[in-house]
N, C-alpha and C. Protein backbone atom coordinates (compact mmCIF):
# COMPACT_ATOMS: atom_id res chain seq x y z
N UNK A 1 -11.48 18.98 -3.64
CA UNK A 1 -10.43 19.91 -4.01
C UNK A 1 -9.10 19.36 -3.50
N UNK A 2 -8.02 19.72 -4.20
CA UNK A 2 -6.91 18.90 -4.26
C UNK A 2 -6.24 20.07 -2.45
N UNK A 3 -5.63 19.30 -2.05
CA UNK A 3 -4.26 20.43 -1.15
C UNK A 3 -2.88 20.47 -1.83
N UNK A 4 -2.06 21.04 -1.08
CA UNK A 4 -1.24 21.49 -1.50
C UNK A 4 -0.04 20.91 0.05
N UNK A 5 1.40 20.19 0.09
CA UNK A 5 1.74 20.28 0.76
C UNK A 5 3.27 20.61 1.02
N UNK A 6 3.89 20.59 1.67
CA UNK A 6 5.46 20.96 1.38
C UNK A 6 5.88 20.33 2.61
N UNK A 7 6.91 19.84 2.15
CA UNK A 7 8.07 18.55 3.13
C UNK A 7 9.53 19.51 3.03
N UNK A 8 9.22 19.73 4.39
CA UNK A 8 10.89 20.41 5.12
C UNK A 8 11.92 19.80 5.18
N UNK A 9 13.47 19.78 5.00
CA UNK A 9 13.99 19.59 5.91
C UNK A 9 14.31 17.80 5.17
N UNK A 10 14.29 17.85 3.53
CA UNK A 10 14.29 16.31 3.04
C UNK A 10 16.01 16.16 3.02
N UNK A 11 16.27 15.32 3.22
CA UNK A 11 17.70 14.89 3.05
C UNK A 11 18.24 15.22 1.84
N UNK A 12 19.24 15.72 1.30
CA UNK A 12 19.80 15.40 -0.11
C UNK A 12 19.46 14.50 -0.85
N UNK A 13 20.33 12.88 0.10
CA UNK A 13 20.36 11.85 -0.86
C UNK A 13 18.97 11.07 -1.23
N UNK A 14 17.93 11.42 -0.11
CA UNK A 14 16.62 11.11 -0.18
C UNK A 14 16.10 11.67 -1.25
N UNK A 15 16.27 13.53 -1.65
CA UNK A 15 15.37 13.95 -2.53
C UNK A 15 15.97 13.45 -4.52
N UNK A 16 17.62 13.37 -4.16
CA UNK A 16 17.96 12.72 -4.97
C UNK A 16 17.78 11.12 -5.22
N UNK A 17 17.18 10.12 -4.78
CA UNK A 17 17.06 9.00 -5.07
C UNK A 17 15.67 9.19 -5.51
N UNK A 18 14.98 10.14 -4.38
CA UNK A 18 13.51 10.29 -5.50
C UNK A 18 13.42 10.66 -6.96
N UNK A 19 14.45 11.65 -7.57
CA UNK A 19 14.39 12.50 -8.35
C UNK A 19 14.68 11.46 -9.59
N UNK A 20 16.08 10.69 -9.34
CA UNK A 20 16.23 9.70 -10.43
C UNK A 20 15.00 8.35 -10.35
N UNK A 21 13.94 8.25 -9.52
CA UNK A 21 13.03 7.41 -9.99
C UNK A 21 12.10 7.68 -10.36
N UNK A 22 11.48 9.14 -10.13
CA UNK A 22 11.00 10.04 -11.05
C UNK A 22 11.40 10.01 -12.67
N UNK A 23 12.31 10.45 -12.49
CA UNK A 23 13.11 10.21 -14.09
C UNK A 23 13.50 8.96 -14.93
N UNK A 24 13.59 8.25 -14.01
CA UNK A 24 13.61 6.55 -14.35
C UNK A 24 11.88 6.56 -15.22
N UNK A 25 11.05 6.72 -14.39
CA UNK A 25 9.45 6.20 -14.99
C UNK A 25 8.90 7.59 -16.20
N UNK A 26 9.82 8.70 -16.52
CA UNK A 26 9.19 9.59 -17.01
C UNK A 26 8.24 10.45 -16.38
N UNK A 27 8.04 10.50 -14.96
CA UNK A 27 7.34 11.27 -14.49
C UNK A 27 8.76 12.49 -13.85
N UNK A 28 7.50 13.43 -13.41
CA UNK A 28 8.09 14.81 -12.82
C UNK A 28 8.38 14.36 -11.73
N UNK A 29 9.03 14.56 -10.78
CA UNK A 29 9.40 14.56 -8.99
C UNK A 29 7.82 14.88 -8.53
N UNK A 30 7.39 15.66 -8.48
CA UNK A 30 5.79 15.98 -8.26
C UNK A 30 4.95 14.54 -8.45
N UNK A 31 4.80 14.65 -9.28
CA UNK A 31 3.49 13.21 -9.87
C UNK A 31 4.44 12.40 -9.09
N UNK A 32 5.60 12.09 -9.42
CA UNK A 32 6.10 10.47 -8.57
C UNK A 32 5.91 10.43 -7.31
N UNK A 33 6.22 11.28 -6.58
CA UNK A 33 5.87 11.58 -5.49
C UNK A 33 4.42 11.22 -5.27
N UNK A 34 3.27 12.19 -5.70
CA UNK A 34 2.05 12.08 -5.63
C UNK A 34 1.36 10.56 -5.54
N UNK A 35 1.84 9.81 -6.93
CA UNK A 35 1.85 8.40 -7.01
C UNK A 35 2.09 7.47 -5.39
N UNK A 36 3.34 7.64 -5.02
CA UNK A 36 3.81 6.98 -3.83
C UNK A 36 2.93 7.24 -2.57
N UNK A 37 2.61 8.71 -2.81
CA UNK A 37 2.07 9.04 -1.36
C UNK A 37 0.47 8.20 -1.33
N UNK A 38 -0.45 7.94 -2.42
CA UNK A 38 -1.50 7.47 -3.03
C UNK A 38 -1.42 5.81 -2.62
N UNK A 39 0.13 5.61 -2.89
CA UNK A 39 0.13 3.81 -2.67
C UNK A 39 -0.07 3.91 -0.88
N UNK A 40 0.85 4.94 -0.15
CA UNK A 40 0.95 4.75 0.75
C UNK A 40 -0.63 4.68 1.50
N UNK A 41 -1.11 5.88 1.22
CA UNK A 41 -2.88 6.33 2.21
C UNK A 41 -3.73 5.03 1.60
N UNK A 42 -2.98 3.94 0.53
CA UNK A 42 -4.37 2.94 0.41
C UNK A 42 -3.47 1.26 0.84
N UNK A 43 -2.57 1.92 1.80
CA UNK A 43 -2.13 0.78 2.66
C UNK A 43 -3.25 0.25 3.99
N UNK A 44 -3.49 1.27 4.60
CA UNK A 44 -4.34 0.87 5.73
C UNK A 44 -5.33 0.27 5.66
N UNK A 45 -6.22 0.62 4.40
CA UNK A 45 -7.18 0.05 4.02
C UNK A 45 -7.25 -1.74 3.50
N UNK A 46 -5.75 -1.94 2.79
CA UNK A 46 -5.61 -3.13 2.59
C UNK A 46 -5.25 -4.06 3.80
N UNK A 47 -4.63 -3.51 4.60
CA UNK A 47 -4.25 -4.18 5.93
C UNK A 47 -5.80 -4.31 6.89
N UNK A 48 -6.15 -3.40 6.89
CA UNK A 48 -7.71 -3.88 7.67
C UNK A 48 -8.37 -5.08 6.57
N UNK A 49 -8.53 -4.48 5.74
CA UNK A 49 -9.28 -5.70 4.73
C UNK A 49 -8.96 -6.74 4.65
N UNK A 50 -7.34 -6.97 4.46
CA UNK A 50 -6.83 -8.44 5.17
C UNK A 50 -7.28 -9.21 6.55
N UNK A 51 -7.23 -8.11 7.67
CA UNK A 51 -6.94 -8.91 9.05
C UNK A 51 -8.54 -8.77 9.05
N UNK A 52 -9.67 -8.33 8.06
CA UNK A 52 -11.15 -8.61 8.35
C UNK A 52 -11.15 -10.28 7.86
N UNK A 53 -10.53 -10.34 6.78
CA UNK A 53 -10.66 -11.64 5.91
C UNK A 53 -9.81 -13.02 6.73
N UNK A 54 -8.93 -12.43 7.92
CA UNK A 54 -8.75 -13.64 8.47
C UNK A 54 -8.98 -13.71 9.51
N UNK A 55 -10.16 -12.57 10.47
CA UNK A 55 -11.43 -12.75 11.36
C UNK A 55 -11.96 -14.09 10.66
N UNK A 56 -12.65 -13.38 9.77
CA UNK A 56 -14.30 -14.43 9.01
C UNK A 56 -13.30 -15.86 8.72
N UNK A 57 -12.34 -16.45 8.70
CA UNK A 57 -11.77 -17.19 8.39
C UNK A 57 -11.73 -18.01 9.70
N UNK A 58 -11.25 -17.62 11.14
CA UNK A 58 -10.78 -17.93 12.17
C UNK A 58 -12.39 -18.58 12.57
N UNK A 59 -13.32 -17.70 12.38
CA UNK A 59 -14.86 -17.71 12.65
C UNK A 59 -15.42 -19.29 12.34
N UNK A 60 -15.12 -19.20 10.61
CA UNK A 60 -15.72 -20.26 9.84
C UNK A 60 -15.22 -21.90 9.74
N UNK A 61 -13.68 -21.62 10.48
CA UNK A 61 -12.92 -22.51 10.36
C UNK A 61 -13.14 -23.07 12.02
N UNK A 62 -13.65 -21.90 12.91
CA UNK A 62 -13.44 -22.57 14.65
C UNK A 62 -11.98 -22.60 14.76
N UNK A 63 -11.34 -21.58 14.57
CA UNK A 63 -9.73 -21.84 15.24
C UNK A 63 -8.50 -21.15 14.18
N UNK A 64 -7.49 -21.72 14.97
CA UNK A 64 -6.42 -20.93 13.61
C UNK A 64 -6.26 -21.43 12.39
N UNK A 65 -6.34 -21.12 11.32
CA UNK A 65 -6.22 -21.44 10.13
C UNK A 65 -4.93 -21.55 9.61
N UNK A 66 -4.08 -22.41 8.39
CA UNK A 66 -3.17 -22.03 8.62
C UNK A 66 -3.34 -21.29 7.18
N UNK A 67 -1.75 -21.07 6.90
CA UNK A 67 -1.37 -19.86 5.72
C UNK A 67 -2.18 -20.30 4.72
N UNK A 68 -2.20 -21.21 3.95
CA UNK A 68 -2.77 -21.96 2.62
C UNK A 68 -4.18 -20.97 2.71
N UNK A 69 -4.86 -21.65 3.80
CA UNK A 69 -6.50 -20.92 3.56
C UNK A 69 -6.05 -19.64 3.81
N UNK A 70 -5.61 -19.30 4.80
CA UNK A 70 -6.19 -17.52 4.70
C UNK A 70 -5.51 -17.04 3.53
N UNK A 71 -4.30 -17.64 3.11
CA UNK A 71 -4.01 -17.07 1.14
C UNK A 71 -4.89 -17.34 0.41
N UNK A 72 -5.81 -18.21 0.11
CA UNK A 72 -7.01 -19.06 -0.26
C UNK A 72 -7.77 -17.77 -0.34
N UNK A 73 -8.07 -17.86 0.83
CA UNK A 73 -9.66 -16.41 0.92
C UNK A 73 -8.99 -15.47 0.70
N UNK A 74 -7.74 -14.65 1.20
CA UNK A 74 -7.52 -13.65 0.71
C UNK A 74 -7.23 -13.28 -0.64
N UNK A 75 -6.87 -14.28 -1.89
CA UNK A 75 -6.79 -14.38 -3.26
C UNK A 75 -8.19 -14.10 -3.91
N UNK A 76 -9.54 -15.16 -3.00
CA UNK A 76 -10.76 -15.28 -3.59
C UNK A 76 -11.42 -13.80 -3.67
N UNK A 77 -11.22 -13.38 -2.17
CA UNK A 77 -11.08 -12.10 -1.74
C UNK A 77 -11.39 -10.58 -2.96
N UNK A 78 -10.44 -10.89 -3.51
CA UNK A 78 -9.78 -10.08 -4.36
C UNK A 78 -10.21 -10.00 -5.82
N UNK A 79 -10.87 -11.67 -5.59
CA UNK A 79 -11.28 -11.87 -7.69
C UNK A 79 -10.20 -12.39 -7.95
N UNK A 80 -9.37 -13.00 -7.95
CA UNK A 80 -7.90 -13.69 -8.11
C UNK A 80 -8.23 -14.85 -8.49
């Protein structure tokens, strides 16, 4: 079941910069919102899933890896 929430206390120019990118994409202030908050709660998950993928990396490699591979696995990672 869905909740319901309400944000106090938003700045003007904040609720107005939301409102025109709302309106920019054709969505309502609601849904755009909704959208953003959705990207935000499936941040953590990508950030653990990263710093798991450059554990098993540090593991397989014996040491620090540099950027190339852990972009490497984290691309393969993904299906990329």
């Amino acid at each position: 079941m869905s909740k319901v929430m309400q944000i106090r206390d938003v700045p003007d120019e904040v609720h107005d910069a939301l409102a025109q990118a709302a309106q920019a994409q054709g969505l309502s202030l609601t849904k755009y919102v909704l959208r953003e908050l959705e990207h935000l709660a499936g941040r953590p998950r990508v950030v653990r899933d990263n710093a798991t993928t450059i554990r098993r990396t540090q593991q397989t490699v014996q040491g620090q890896p540099d950027r190339e591979m852990i972009l490497t696995l984290l691309h393969e990672g993904r299906g990329e």
